[in-house]
N, C-alpha and C. Protein backbone atom coordinates (compact mmCIF):
# COMPACT_ATOMS: atom_id res chain seq x y z
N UNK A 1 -85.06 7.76 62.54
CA UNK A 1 -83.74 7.83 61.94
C UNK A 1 -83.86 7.60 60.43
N UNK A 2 -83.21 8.49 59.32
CA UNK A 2 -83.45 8.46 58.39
C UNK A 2 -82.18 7.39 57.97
N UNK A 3 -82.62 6.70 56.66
CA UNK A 3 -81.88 5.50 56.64
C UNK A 3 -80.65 6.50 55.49
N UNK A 4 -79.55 5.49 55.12
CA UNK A 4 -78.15 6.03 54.59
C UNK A 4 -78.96 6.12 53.04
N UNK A 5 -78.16 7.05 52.14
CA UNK A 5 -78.35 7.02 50.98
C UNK A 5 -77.74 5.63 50.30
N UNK A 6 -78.79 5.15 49.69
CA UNK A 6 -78.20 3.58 49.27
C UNK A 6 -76.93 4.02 48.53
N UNK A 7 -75.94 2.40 48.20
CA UNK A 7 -74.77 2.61 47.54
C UNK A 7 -74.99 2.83 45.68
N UNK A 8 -76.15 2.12 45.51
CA UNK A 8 -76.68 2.04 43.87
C UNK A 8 -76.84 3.91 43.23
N UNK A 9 -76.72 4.56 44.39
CA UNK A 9 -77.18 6.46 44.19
C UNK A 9 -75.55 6.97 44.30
N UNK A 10 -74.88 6.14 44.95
CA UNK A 10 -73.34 6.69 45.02
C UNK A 10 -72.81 6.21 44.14
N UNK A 11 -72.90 6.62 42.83
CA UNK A 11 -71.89 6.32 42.16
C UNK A 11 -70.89 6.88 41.05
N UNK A 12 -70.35 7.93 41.64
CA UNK A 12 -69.29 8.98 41.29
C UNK A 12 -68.30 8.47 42.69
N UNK A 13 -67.15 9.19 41.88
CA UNK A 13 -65.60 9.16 42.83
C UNK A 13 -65.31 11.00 42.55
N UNK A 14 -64.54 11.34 43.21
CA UNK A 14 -64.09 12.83 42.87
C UNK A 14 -62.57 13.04 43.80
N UNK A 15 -61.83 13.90 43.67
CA UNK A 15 -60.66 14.31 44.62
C UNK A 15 -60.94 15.46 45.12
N UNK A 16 -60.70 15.88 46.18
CA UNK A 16 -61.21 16.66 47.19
C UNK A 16 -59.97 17.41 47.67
N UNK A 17 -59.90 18.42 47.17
CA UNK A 17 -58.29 19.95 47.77
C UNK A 17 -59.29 20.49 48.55
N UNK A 18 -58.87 20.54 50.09
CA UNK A 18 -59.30 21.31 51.32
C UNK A 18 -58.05 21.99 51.75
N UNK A 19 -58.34 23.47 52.74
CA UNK A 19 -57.23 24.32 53.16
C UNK A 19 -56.34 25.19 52.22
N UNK A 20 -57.33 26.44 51.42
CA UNK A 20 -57.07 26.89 50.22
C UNK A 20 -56.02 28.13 50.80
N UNK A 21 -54.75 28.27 49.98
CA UNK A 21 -54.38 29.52 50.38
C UNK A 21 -54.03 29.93 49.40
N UNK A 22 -53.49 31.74 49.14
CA UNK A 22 -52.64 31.80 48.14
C UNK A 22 -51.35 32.36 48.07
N UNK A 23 -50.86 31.77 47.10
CA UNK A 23 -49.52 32.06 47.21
C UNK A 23 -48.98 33.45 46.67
N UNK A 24 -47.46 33.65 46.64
CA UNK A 24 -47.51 34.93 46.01
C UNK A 24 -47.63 35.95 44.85
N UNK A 25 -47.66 35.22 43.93
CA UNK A 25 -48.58 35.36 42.31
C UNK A 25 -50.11 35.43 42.52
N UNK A 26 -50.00 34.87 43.51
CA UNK A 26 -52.45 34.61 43.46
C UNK A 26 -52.54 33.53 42.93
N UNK A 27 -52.07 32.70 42.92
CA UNK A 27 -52.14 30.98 42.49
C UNK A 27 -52.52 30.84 43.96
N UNK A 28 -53.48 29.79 43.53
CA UNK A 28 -54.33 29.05 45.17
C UNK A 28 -53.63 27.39 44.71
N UNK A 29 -53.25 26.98 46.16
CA UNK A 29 -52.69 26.38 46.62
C UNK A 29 -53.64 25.37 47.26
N UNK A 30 -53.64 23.97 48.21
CA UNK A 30 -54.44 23.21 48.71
C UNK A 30 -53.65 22.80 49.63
N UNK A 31 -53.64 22.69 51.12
CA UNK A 31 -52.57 22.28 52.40
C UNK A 31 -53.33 20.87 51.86
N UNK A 32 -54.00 19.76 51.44
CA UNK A 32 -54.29 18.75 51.47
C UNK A 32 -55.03 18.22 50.56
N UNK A 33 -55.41 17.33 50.30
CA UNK A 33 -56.05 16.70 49.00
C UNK A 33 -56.69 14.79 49.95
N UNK A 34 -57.66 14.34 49.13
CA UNK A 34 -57.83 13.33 49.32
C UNK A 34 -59.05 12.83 48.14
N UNK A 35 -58.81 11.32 48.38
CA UNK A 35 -60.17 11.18 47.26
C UNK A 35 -61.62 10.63 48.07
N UNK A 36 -62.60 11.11 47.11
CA UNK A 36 -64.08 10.70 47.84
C UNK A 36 -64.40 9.34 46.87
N UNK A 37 -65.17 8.55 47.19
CA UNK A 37 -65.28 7.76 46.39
C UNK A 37 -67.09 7.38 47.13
N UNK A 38 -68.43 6.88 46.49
CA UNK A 38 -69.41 6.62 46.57
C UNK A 38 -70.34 7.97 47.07
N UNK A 39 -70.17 9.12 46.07
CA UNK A 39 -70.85 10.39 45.85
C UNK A 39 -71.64 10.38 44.82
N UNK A 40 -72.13 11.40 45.04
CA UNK A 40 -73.02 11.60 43.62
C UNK A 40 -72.96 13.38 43.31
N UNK A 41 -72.98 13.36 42.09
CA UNK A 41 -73.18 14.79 41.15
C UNK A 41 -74.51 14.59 40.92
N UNK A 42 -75.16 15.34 40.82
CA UNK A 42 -76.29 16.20 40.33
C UNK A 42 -75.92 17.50 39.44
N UNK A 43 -76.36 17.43 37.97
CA UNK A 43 -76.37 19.12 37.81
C UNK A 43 -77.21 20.52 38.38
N UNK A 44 -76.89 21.31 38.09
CA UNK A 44 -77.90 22.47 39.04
C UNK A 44 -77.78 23.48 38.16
N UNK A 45 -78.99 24.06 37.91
CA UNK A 45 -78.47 25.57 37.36
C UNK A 45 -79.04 26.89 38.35
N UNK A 46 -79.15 26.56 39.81
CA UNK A 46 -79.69 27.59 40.76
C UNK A 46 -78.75 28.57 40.98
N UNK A 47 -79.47 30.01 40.89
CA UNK A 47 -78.49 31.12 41.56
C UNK A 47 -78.59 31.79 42.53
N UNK A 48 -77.34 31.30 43.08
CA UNK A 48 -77.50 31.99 44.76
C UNK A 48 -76.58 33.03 44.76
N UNK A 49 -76.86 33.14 46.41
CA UNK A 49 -76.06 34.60 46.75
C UNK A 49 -75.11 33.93 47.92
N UNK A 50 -74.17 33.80 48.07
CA UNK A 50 -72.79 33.53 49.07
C UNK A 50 -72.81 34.23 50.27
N UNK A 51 -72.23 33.81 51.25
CA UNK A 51 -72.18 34.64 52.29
C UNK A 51 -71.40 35.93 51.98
N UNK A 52 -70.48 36.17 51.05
CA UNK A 52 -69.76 37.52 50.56
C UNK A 52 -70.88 38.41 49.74
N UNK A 53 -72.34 38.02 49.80
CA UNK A 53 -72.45 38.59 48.39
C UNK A 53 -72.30 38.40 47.28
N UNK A 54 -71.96 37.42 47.13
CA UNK A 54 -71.90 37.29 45.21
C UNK A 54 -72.58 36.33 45.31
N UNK A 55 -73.27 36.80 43.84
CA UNK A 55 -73.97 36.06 42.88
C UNK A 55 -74.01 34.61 42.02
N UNK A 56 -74.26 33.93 42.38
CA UNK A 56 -73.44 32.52 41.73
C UNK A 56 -74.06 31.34 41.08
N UNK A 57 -73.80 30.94 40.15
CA UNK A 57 -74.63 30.46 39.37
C UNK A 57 -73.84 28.91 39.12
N UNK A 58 -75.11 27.90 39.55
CA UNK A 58 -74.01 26.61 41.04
C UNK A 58 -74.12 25.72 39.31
N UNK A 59 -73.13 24.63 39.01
CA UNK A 59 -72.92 23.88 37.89
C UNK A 59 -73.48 22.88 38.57
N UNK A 60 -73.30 22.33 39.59
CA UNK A 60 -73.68 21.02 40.51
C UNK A 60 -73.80 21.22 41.59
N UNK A 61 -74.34 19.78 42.14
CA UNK A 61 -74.58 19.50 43.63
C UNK A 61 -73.85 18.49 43.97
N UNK A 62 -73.26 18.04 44.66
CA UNK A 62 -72.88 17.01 45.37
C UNK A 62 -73.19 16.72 46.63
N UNK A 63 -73.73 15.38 46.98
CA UNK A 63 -73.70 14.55 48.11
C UNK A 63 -72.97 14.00 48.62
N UNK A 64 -72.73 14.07 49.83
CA UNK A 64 -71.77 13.10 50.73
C UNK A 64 -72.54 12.61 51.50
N UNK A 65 -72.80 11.05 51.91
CA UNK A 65 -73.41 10.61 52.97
C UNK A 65 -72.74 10.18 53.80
N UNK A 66 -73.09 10.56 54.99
CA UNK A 66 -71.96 9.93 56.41
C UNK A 66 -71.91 8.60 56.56
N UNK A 67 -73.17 7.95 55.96
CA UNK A 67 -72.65 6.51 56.70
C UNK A 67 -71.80 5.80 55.23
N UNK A 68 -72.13 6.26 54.14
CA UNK A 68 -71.59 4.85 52.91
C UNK A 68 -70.77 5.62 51.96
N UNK A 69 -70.54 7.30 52.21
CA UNK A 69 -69.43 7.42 51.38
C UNK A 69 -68.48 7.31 52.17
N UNK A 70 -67.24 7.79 51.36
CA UNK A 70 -65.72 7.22 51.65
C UNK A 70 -64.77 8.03 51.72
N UNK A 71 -63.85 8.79 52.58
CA UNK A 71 -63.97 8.24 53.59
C UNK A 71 -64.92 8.62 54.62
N UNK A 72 -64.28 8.22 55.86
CA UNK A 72 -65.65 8.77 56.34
C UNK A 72 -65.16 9.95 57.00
N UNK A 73 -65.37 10.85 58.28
CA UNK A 73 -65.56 11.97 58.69
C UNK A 73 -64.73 13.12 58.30
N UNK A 74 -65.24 13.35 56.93
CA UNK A 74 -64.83 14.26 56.20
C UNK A 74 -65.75 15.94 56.36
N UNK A 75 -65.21 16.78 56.62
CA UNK A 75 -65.67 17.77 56.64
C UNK A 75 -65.57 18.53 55.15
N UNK A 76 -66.26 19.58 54.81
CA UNK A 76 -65.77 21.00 53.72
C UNK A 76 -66.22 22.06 53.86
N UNK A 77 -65.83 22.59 53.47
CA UNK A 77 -65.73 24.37 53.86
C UNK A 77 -65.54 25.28 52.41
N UNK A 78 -66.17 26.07 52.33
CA UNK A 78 -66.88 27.17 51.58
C UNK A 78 -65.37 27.37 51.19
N UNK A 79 -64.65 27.59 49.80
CA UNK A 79 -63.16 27.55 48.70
C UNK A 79 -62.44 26.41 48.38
N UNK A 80 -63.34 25.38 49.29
CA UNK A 80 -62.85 23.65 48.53
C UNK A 80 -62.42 23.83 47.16
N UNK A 81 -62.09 22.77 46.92
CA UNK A 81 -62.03 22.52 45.40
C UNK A 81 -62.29 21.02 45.04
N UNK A 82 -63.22 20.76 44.20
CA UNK A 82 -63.56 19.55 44.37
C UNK A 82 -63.04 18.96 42.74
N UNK A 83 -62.61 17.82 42.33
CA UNK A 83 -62.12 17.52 41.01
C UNK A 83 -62.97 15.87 41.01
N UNK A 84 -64.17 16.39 39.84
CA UNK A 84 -64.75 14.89 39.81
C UNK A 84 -64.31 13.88 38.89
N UNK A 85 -64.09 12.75 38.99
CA UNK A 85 -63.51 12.17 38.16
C UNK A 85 -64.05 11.62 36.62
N UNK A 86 -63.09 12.14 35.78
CA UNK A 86 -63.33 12.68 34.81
C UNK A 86 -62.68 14.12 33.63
N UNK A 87 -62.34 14.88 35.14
CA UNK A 87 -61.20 15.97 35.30
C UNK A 87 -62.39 17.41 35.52
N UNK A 88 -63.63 17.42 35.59
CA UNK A 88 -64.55 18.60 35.80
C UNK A 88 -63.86 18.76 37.21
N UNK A 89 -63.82 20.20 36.98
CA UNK A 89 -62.91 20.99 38.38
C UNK A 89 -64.34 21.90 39.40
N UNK A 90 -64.63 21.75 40.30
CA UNK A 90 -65.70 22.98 40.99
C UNK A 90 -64.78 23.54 42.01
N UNK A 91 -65.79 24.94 42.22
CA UNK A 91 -65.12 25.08 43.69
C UNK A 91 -66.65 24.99 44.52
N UNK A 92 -66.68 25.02 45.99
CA UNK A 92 -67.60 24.44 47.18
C UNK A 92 -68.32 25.84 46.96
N UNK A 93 -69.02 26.62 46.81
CA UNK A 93 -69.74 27.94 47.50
C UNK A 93 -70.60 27.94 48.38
N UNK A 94 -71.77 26.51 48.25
CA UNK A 94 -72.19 26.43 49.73
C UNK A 94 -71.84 24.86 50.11
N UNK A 95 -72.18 24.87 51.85
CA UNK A 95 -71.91 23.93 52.20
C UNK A 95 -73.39 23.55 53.05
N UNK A 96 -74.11 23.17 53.07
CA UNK A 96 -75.43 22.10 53.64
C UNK A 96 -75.35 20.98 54.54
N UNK A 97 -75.53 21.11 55.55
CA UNK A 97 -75.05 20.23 56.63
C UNK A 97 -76.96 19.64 56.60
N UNK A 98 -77.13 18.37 55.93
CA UNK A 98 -78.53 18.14 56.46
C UNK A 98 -78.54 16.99 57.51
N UNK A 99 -79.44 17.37 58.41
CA UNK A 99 -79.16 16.29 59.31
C UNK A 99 -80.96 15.42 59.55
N UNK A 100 -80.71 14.42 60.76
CA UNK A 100 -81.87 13.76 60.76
C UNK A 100 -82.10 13.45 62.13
N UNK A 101 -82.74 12.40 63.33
CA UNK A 101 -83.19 12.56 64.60
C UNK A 101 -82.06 12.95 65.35
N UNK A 102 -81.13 12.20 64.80
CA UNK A 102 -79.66 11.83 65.69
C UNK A 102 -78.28 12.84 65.09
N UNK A 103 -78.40 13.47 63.94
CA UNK A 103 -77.67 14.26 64.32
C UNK A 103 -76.94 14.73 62.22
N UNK A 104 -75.94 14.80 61.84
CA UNK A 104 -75.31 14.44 60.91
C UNK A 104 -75.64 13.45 59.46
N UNK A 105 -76.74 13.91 58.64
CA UNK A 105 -76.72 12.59 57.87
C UNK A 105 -75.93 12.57 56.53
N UNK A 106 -76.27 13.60 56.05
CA UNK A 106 -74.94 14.02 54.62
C UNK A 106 -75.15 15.75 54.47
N UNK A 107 -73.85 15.46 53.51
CA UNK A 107 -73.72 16.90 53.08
C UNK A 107 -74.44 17.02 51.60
N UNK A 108 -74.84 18.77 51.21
CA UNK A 108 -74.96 18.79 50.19
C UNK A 108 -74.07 19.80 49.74
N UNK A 109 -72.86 19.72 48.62
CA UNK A 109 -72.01 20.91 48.26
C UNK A 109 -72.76 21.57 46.99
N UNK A 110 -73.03 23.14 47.49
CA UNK A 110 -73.30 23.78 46.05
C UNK A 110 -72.04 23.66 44.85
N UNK A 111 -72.12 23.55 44.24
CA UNK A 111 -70.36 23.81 42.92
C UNK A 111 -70.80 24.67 42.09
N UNK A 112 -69.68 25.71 42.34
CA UNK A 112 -69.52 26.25 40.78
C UNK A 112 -68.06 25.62 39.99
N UNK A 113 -68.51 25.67 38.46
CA UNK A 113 -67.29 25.44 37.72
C UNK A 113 -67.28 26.51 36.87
């Protein structure tokens, strides 16, 4: 069993808009919002390719660990919108489910901003 990402590595907060729609102008909307608190940013300058095909060129990474960030059984999904605190805005393009013997250990979110 791989042990939790210590709390001394979590130390970013961010707000988290899940359930993107849009409205009738093309303004995207969020059915929900919440805040993360004991994450971490990483910058990134890797370019990937999306499940649509596009090309994307990621600003960050973020971690979520299941056992010590906050809250806990938080899911995300590929048009998140993540707002780290500070006011840097991303959106999710990939989502990384890494796991370990037992099952779930953290996420890693690609971001573009």
């Amino acid at each position: 069993m791989a042990q939790a990402i210590p709390y001394q590595l979590l130390i970013h907060s961010a707000t988290h808009n899940y359930t993107p729609s849009h409205g009738n102008w093309g303004a995207e909307t969020f059915a929900g919002t919440r805040a993360l608190t004991y994450v971490r940013f990483e910058p990134s300058s890797k370019l990937i390719t999306t499940k649509d095909n596009r090309q994307v060129q990621l600003a960050a990474t973020m971690f979520y660990d299941c056992k010590n960030s906050a809250p806990s059984g938080v899911t995300f999904t590929e048009g998140d919108q993540i707002i780290q605190t500070g006011g840097r805005v991303y959106k999710v393009e990939t989502v990384d489910n890494c796991n370990d013997e037992i099952g779930l250990h953290h996420y890693e979110l690609g971001l573009s901003g």
